[in-house]
Protein backbone atom coordinates (compact mmCIF):
# COMPACT_ATOMS: atom_id res chain seq x y z
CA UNK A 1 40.44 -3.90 -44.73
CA UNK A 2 37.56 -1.90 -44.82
CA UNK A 3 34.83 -2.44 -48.27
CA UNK A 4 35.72 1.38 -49.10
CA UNK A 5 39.37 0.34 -49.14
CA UNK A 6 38.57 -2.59 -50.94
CA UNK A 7 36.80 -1.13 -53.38
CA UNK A 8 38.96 1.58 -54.34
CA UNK A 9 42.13 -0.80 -54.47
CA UNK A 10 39.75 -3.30 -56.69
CA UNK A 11 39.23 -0.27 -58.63
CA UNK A 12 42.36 0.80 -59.42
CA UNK A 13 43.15 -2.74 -60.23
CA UNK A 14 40.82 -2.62 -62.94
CA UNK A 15 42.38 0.76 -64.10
CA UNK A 16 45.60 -0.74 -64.38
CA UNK A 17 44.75 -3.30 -66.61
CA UNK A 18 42.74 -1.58 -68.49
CA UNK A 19 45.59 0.64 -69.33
CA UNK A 20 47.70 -1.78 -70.08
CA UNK A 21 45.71 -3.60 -72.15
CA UNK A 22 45.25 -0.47 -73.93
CA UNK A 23 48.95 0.40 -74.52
CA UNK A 24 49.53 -3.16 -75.63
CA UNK A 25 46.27 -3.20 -78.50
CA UNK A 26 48.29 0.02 -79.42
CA UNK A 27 51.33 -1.20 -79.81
CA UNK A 28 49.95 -4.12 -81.74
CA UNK A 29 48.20 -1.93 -84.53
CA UNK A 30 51.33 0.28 -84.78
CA UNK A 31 53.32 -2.44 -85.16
CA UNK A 32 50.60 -4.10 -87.91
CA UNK A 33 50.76 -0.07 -89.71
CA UNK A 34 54.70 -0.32 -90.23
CA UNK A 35 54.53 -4.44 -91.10
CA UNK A 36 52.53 -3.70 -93.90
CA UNK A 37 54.57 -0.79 -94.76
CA UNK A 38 57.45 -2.60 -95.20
CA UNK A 39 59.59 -0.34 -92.22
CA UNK A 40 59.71 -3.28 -89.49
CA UNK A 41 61.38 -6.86 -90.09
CA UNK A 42 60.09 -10.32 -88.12
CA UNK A 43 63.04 -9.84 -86.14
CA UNK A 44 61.83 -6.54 -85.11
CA UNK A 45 58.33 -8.10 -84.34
CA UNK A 46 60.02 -10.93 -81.98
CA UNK A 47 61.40 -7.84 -79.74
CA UNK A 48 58.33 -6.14 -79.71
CA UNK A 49 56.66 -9.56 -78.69
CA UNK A 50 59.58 -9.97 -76.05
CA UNK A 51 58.95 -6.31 -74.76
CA UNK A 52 55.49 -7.34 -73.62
CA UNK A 53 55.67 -10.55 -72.42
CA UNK A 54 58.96 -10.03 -70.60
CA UNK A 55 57.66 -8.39 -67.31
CA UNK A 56 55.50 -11.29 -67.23
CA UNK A 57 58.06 -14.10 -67.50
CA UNK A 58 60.41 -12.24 -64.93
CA UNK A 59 57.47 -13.07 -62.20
CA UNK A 60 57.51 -17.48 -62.38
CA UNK A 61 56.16 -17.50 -58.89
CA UNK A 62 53.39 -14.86 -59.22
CA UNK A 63 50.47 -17.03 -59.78
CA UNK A 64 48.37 -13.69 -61.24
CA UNK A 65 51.24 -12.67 -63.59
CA UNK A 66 51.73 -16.45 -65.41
CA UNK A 67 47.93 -16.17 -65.65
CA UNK A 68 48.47 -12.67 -67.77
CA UNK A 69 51.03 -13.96 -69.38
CA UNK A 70 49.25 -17.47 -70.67
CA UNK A 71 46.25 -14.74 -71.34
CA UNK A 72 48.33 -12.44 -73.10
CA UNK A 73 50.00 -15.10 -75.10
CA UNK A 74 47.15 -16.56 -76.35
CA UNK A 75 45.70 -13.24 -77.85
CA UNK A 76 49.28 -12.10 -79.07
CA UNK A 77 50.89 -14.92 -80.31
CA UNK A 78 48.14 -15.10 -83.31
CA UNK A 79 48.25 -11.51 -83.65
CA UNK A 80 51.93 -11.01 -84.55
CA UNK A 81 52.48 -14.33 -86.31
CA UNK A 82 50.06 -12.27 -89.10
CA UNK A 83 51.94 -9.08 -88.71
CA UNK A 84 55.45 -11.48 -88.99
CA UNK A 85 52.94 -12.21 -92.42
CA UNK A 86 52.44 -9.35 -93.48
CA UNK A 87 55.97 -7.68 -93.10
CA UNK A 88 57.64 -10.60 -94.78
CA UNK A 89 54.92 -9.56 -97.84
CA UNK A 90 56.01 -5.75 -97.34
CA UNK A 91 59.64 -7.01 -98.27
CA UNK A 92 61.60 -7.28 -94.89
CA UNK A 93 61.10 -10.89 -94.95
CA UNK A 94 64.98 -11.85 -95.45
CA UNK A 95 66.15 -9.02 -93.69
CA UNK A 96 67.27 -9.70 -89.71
């Protein structure tokens, strides 16, 4: 492969991710906005959790995707145990 070729795939790598990395830190405050507004339970929290790590966990022998995940995981995890927080405070708590 040429460097041309290389650097346009390495580039639109890097696009990739970026995007979604973007979509996810979306998804993440949206989900914080309604947690604190009381509209989404912890249960709904554990699917949105599931939605992103999922792709992830259906690749076990893709060395680069088990990195994401154990990447993603570790920024995440944190993230929506607050937002499980803060929608149990909003009054969804007990609810499924």
């Amino acid at each position: 492969m040429d460097q041309q070729t290389q650097k346009l795939l390495e580039d639109l790598y890097t696009g990739a991710v970026a995007t979604g990395l973007a979509g996810i830190s979306v998804g993440i405050l949206l989900a914080n906005r309604l947690a604190e507004s009381g509209l989404i339970t912890p249960a709904d929290i554990d699917a949105i959790a599931h939605g992103v790590t999922a792709p992830f966990e259906e690749m076990p022998d893709n060395p680069f995707a088990q990195q994401a995940l154990a990447a993603i995981q570790s920024k995440l995890d944190p993230e929506l145990a607050r937002i499980r927080e803060a929608s149990r405070r909003a009054g969804k708590g007990s609810q499924p």
